[in-house]
N, C-alpha and C. Protein backbone atom coordinates (compact mmCIF):
# COMPACT_ATOMS: atom_id res chain seq x y z
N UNK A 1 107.24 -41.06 -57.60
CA UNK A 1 108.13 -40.72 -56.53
C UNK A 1 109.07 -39.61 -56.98
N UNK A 2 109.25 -38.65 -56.28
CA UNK A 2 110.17 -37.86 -56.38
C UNK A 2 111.26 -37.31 -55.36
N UNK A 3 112.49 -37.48 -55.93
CA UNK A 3 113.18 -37.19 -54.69
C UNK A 3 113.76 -35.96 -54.41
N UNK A 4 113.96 -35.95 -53.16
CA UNK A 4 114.58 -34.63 -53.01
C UNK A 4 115.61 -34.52 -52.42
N UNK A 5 116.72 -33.21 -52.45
CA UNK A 5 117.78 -33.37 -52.16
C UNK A 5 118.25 -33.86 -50.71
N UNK A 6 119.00 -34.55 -50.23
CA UNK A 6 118.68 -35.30 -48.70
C UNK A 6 119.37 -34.26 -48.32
N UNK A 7 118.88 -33.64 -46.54
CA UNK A 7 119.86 -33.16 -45.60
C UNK A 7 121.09 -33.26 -45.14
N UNK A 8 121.75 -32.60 -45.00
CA UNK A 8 123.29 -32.54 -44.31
C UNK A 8 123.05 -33.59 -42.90
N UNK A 9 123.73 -34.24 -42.66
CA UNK A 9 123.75 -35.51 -41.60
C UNK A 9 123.67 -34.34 -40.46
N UNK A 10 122.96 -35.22 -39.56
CA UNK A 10 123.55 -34.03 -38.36
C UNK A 10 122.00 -34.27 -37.20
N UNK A 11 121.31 -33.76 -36.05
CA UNK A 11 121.03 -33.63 -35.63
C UNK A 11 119.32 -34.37 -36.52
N UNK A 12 119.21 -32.59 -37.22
CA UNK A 12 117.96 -31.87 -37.98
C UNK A 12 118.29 -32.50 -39.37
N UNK A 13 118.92 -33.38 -39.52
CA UNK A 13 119.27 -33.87 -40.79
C UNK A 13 118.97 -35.25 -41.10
N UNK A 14 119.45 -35.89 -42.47
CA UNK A 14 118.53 -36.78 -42.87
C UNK A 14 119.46 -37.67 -42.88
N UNK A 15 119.38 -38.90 -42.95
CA UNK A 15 120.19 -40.14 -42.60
C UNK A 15 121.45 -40.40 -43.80
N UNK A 16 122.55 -40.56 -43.41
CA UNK A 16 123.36 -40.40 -44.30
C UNK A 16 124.26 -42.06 -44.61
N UNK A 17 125.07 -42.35 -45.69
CA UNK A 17 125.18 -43.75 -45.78
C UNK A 17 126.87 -43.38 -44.78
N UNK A 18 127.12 -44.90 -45.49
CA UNK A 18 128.63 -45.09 -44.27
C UNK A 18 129.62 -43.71 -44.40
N UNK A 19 129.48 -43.16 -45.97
CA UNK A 19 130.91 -42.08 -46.25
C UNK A 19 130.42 -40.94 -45.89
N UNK A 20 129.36 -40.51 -45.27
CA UNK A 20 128.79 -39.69 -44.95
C UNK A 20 128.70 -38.95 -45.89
N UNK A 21 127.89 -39.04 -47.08
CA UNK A 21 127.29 -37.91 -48.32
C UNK A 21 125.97 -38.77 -48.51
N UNK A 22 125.09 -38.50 -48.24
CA UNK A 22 123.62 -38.46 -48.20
C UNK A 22 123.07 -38.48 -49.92
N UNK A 23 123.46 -38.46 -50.25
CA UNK A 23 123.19 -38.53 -52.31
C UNK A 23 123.57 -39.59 -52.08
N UNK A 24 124.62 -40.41 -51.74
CA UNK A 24 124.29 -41.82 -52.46
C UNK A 24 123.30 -42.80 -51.90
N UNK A 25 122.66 -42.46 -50.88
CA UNK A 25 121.13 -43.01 -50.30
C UNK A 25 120.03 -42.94 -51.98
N UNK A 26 119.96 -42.10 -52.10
CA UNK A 26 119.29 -41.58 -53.32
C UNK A 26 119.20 -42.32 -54.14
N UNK A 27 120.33 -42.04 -54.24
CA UNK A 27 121.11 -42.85 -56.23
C UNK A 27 120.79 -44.10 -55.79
N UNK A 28 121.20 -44.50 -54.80
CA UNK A 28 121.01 -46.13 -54.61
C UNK A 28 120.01 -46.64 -54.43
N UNK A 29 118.82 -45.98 -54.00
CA UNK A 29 117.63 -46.50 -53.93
C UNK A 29 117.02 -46.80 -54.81
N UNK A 30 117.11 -45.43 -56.22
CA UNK A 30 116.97 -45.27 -57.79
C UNK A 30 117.22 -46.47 -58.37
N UNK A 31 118.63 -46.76 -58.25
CA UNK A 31 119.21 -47.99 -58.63
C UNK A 31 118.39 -48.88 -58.45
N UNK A 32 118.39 -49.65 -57.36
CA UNK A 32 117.57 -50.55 -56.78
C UNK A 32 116.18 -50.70 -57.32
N UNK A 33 115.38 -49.48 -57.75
CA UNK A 33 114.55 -49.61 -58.15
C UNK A 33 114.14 -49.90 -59.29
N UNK A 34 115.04 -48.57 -60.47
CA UNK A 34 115.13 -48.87 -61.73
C UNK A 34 115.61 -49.47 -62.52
N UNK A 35 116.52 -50.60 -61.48
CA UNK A 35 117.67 -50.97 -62.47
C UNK A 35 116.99 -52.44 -63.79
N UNK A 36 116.18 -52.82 -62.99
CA UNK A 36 115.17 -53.84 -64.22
C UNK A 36 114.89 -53.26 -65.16
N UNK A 37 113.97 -52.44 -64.82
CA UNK A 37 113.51 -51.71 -66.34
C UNK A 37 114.38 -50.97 -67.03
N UNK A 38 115.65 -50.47 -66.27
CA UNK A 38 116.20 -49.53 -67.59
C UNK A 38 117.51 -51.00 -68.27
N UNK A 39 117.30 -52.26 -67.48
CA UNK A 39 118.35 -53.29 -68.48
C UNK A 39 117.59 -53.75 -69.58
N UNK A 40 116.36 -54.01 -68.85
CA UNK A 40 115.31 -54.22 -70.17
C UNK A 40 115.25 -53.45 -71.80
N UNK A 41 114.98 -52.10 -70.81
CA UNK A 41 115.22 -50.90 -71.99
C UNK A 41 116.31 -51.13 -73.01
N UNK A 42 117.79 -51.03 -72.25
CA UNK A 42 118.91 -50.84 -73.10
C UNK A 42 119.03 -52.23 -73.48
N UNK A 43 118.91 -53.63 -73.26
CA UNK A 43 118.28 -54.63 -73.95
C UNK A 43 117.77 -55.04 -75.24
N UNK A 44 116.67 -54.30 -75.46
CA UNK A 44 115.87 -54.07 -76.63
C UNK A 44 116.58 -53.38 -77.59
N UNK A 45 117.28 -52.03 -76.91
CA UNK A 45 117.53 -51.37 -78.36
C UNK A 45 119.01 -51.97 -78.54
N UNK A 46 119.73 -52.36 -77.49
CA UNK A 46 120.75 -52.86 -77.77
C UNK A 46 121.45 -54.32 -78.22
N UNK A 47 120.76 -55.30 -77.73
CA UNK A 47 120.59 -56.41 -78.34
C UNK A 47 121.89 -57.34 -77.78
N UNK A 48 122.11 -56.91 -76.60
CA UNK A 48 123.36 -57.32 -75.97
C UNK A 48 123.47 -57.19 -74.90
N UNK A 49 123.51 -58.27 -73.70
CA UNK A 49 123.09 -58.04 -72.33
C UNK A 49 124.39 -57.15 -71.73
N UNK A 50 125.45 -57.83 -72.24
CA UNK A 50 127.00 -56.84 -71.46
C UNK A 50 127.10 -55.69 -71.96
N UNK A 51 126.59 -55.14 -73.10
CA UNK A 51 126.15 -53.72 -73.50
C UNK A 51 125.13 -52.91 -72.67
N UNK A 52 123.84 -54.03 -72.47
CA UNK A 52 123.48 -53.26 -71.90
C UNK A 52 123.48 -52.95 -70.30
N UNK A 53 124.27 -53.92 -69.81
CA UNK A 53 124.61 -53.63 -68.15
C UNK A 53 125.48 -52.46 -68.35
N UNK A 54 126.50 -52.55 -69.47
CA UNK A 54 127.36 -51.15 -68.95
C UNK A 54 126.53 -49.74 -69.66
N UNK A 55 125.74 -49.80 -69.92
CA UNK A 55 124.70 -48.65 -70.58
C UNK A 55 123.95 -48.38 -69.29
N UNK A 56 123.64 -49.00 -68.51
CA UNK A 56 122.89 -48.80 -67.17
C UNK A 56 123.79 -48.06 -66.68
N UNK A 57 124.99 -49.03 -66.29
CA UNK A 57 126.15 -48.41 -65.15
C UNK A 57 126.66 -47.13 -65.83
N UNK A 58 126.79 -46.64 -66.78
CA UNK A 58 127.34 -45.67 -67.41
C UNK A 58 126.71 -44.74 -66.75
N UNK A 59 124.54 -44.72 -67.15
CA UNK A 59 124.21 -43.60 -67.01
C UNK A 59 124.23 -43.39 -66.08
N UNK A 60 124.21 -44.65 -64.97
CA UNK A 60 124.05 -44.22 -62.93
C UNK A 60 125.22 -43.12 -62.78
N UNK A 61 126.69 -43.66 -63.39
CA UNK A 61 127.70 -43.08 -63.47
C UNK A 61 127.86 -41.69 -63.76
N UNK A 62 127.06 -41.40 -64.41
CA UNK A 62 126.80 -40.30 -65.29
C UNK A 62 126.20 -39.23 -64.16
N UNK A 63 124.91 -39.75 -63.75
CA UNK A 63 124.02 -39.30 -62.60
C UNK A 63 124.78 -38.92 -61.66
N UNK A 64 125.62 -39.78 -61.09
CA UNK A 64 126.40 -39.58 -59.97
C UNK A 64 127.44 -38.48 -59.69
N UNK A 65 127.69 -38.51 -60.89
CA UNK A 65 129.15 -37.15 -61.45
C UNK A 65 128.55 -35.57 -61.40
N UNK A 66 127.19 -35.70 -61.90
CA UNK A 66 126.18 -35.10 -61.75
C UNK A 66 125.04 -34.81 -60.98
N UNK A 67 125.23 -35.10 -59.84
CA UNK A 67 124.52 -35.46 -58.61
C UNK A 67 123.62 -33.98 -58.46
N UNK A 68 123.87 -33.29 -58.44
CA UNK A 68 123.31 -31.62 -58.37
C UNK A 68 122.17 -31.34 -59.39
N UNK A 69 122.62 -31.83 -60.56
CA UNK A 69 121.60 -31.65 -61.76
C UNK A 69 120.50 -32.79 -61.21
N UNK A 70 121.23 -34.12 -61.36
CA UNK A 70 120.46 -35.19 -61.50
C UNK A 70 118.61 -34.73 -60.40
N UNK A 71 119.66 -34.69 -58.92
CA UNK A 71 118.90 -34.86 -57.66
C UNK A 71 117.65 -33.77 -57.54
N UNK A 72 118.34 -32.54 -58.12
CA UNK A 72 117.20 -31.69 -57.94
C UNK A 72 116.43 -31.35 -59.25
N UNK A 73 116.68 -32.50 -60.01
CA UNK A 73 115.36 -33.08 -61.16
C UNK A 73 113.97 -32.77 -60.50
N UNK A 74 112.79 -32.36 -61.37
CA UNK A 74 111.76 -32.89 -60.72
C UNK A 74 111.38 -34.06 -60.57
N UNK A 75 112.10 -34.66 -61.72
CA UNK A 75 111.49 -36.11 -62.14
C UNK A 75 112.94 -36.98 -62.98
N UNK A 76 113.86 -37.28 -60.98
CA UNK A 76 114.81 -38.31 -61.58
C UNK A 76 114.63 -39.39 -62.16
N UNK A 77 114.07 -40.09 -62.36
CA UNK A 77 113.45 -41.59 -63.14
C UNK A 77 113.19 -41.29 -64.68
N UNK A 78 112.65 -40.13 -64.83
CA UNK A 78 112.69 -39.50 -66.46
C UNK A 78 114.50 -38.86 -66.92
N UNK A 79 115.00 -38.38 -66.04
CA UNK A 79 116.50 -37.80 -66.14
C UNK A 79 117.03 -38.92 -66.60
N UNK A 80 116.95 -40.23 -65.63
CA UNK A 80 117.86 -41.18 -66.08
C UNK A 80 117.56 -42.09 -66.57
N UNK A 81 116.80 -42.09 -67.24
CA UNK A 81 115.87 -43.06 -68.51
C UNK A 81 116.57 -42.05 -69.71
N UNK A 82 116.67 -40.74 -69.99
CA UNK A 82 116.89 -39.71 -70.76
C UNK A 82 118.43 -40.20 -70.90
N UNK A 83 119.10 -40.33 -69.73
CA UNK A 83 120.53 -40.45 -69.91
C UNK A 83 121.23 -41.78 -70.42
N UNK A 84 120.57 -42.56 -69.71
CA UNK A 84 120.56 -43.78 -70.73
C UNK A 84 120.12 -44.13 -72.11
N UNK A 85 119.11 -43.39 -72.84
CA UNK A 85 118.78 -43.25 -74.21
C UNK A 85 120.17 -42.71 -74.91
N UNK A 86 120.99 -41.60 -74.36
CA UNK A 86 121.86 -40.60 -75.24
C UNK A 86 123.06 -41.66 -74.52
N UNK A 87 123.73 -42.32 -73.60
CA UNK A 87 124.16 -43.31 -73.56
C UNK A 87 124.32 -44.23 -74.64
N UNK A 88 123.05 -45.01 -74.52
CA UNK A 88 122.93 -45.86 -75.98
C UNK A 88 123.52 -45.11 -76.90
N UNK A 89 122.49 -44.06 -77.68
CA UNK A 89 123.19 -43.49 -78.43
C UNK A 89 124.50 -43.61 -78.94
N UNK A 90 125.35 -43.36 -78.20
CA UNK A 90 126.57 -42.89 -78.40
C UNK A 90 127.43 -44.30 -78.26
N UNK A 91 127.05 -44.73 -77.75
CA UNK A 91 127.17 -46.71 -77.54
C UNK A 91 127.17 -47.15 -79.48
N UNK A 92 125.80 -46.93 -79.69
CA UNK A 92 125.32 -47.14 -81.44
C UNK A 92 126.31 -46.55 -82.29
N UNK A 93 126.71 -45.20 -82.02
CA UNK A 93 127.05 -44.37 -82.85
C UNK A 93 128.90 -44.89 -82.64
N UNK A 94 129.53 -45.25 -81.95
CA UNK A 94 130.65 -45.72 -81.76
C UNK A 94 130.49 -47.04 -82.55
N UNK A 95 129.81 -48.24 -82.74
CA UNK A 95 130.12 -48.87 -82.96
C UNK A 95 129.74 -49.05 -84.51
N UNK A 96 128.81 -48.35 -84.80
CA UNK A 96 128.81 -47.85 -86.38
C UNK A 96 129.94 -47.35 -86.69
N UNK A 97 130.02 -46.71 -86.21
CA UNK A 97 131.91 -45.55 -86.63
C UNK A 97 133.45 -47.15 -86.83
N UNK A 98 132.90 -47.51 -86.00
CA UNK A 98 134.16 -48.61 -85.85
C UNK A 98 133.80 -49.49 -87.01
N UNK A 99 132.42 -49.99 -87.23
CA UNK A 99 132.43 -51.01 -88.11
C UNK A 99 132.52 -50.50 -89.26
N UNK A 100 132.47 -49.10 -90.02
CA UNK A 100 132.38 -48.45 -91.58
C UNK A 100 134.17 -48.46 -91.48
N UNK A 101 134.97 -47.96 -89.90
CA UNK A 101 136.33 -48.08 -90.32
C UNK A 101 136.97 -48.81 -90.58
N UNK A 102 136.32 -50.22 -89.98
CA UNK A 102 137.41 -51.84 -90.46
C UNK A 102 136.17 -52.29 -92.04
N UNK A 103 135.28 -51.42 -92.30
CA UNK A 103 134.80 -52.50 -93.64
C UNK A 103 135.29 -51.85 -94.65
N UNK A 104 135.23 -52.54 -95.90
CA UNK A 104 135.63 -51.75 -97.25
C UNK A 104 134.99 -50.87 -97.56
N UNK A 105 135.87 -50.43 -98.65
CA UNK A 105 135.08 -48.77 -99.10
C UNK A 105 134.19 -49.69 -100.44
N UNK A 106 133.45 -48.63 -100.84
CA UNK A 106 132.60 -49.32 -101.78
C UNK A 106 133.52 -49.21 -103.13
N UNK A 107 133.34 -50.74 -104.08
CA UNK A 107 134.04 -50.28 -105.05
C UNK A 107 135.03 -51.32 -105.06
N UNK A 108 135.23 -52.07 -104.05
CA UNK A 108 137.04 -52.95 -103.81
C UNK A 108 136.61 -54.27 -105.12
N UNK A 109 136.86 -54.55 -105.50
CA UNK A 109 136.68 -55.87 -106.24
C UNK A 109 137.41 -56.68 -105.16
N UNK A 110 136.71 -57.79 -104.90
CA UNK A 110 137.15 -58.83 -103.95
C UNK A 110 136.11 -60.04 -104.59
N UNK A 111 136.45 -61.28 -104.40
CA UNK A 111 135.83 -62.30 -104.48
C UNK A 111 134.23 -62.62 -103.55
N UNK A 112 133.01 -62.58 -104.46
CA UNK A 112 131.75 -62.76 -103.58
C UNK A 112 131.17 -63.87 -104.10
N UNK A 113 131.93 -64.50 -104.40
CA UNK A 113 131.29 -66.52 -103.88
C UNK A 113 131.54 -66.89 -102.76
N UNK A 114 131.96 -66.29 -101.74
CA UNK A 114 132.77 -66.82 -100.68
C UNK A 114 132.72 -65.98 -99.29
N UNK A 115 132.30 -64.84 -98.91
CA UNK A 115 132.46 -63.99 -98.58
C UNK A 115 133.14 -64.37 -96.93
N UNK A 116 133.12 -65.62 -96.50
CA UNK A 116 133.51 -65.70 -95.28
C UNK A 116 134.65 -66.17 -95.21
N UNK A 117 135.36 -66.46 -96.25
CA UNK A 117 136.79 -67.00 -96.18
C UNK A 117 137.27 -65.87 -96.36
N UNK A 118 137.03 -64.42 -96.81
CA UNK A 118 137.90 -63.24 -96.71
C UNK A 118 137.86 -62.83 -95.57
N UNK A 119 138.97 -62.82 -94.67
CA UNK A 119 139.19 -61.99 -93.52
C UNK A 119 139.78 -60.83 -93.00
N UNK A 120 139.30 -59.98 -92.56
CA UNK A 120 139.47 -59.05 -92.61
C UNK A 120 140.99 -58.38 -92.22
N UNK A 121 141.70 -59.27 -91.72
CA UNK A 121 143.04 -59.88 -91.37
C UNK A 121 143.85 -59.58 -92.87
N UNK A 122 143.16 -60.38 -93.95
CA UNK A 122 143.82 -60.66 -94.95
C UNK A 122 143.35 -59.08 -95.72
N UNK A 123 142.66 -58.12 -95.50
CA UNK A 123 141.81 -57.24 -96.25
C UNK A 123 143.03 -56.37 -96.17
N UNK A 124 143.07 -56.12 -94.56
CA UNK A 124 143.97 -54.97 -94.09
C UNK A 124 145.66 -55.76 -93.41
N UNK A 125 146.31 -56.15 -94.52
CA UNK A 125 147.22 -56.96 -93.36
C UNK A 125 148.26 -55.94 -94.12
N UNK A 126 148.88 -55.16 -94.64
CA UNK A 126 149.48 -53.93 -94.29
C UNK A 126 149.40 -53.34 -92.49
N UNK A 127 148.26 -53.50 -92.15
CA UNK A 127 147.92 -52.62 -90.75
C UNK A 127 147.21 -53.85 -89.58
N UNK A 128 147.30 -55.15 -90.37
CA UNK A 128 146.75 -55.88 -89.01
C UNK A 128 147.65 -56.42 -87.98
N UNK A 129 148.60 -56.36 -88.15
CA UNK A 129 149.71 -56.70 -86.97
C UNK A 129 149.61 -55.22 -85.78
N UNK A 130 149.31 -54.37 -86.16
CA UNK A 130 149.14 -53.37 -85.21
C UNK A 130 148.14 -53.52 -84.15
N UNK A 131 148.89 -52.86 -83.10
CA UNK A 131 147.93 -53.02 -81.45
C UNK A 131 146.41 -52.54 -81.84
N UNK A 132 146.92 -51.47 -82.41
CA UNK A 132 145.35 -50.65 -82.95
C UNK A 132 144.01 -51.30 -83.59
N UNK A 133 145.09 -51.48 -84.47
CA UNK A 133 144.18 -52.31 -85.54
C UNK A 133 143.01 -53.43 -84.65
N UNK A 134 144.17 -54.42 -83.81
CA UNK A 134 143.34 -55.59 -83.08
C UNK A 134 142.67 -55.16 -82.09
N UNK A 135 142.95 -54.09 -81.33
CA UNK A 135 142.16 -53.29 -80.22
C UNK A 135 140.24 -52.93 -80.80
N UNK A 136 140.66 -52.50 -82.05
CA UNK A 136 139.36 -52.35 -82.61
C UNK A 136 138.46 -53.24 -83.25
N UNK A 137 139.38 -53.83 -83.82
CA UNK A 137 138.73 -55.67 -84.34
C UNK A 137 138.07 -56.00 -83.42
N UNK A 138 138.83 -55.89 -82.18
CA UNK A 138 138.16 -56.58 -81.24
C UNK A 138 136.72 -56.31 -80.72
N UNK A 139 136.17 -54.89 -80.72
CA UNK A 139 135.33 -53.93 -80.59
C UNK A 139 134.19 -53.95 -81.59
N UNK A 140 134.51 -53.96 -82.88
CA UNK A 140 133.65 -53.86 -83.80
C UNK A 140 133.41 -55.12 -84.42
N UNK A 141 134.26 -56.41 -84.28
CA UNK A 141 133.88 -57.42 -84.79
C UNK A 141 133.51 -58.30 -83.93
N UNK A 142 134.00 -58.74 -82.85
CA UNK A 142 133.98 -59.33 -81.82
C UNK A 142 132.92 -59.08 -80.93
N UNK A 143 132.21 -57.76 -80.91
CA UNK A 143 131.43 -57.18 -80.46
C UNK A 143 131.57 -57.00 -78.76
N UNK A 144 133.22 -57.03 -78.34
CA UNK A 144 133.40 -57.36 -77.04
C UNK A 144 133.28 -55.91 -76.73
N UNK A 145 132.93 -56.00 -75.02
CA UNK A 145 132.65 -54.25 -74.53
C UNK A 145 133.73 -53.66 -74.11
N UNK A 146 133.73 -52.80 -73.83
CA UNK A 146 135.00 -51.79 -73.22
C UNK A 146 135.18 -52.30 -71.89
N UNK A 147 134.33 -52.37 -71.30
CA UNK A 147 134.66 -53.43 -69.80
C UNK A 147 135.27 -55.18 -69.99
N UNK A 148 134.99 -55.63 -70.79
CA UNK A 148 135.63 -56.98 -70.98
C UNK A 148 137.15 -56.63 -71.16
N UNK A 149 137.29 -55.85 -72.45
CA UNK A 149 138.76 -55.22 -73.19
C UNK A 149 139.78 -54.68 -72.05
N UNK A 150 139.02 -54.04 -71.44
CA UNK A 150 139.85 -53.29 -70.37
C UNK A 150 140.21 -54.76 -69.61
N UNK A 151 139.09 -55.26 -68.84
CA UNK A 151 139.48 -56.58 -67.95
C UNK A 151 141.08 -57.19 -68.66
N UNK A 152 140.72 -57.43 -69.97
CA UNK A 152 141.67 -58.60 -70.76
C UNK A 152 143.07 -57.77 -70.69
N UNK A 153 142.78 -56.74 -71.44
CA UNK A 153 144.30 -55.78 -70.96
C UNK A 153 144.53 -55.16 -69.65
N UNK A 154 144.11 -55.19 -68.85
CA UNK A 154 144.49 -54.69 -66.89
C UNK A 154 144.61 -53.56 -66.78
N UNK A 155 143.29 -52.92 -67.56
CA UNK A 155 143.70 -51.36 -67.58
C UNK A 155 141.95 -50.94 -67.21
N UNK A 156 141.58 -50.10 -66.36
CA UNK A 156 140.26 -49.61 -65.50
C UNK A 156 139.57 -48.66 -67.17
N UNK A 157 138.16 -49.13 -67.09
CA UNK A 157 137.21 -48.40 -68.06
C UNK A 157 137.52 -47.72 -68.80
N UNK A 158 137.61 -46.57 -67.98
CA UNK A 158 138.44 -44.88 -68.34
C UNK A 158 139.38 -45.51 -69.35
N UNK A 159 140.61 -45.79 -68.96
CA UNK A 159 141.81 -46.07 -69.39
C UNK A 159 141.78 -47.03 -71.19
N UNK A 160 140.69 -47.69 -70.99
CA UNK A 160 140.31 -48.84 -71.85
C UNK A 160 139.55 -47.59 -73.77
N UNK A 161 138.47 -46.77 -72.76
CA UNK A 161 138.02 -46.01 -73.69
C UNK A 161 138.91 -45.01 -74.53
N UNK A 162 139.93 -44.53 -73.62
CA UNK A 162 141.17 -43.50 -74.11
C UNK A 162 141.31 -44.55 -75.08
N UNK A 163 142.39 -45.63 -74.97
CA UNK A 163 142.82 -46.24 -76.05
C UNK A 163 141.94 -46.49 -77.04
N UNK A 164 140.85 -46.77 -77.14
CA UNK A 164 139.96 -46.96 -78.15
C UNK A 164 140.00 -45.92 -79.02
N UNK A 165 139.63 -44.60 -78.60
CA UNK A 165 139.89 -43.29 -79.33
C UNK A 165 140.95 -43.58 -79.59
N UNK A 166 141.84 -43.12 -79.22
CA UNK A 166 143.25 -43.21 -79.89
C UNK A 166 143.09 -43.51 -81.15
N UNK A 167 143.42 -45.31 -80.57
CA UNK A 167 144.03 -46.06 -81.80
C UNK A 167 142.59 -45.87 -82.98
N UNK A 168 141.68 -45.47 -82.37
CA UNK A 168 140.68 -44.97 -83.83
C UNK A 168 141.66 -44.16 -84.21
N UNK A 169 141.56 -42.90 -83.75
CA UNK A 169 141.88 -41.83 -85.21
C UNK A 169 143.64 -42.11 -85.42
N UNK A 170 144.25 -42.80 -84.84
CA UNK A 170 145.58 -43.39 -85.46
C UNK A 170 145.53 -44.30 -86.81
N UNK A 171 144.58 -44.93 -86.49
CA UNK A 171 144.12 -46.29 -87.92
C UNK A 171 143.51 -45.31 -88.41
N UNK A 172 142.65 -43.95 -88.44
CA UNK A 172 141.81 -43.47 -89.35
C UNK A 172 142.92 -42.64 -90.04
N UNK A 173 143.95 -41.80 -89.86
CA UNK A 173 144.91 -41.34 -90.63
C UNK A 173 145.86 -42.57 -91.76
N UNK A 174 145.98 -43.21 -91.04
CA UNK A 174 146.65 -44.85 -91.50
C UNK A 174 146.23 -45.00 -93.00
N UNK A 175 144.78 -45.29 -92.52
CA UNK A 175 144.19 -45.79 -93.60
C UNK A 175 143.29 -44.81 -94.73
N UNK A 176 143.64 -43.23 -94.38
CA UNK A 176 143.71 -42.03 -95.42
C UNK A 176 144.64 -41.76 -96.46
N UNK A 177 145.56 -42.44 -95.56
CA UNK A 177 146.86 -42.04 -96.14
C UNK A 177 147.28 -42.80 -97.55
């Protein structure tokens, strides 16, 4: 199937949804269609169902912002299979980044008969009373998503990811220093 860009509402034109912009007929049908296989997808490589619902919603998101590129794809279903791969991606690559910043550097002498009674609390407690610090704990250890985090603090996606950056490269000077 391939879609094409829908008509301007109107007479000679093509059926448009309630807000009258005719792209989200599109997207939504896409949705509807692909949305199994691409949870499946991000599933597998992700290994986390609330990861991978917001890896879906991201890339629709993504699509949508992009509606011009996306639509006059030859082949939207390959676009947003594509966008969801570099999604993941960057999903992976964040949470690698987070987990090398809360683990030790190589080299710490610490006690390894035990390794689960050291907490990471006790590793970094110079810097664990900080918002930062637990914002990211929460992220990289907890493995909670940016949509849960945001929920728990009352602050929308967007708003949730800013702070994440942040308080990264705030704890990453911190703990250069």
């Amino acid at each position: 199937m391939v879609l094409r860009r829908a008509a301007p509402p109107g007479p000679a034109g093509g059926e448009a949804v309630k807000g009258g912009e005719p792209w989200k007929a599109a997207v939504e049908k896409l949705y509807k269609e692909m949305y199994s296989a691409l949870h499946a997808y991000a599933l597998r490589v992700l290994e986390d169902d609330a990861l991978a619902q917001e890896a879906v919603q991201d890339a629709f998101c993504i699509a949508c912002a992009r509606r011009e590129q996306f639509l006059s794809s030859p082949n939207p279903q390959g676009w947003i299979m594509l966008t969801l791969k570099h999604v993941m991606q960057n999903m992976l690559r964040t949470q690698t980044k987070l987990k090398k910043l809360l683990s030790l550097e190589e080299g710490t002498d610490l006690p390894t008969d035990s390794p689960e009674l050291v907490s990471v609390d006790l590793l970094f407690n110079d810097i664990s009373g900080s918002e930062d610090f637990q914002l990211l704990k929460r992220i990289a250890l907890d493995r909670c998503t940016i949509l849960e985090l945001a929920e728990e603090l009352g602050v929308s996606v967007e708003a949730c990811k800013k702070r994440v950056q942040r308080a990264r490269k705030r704890l990453q000077k911190k703990l250069r220093a």
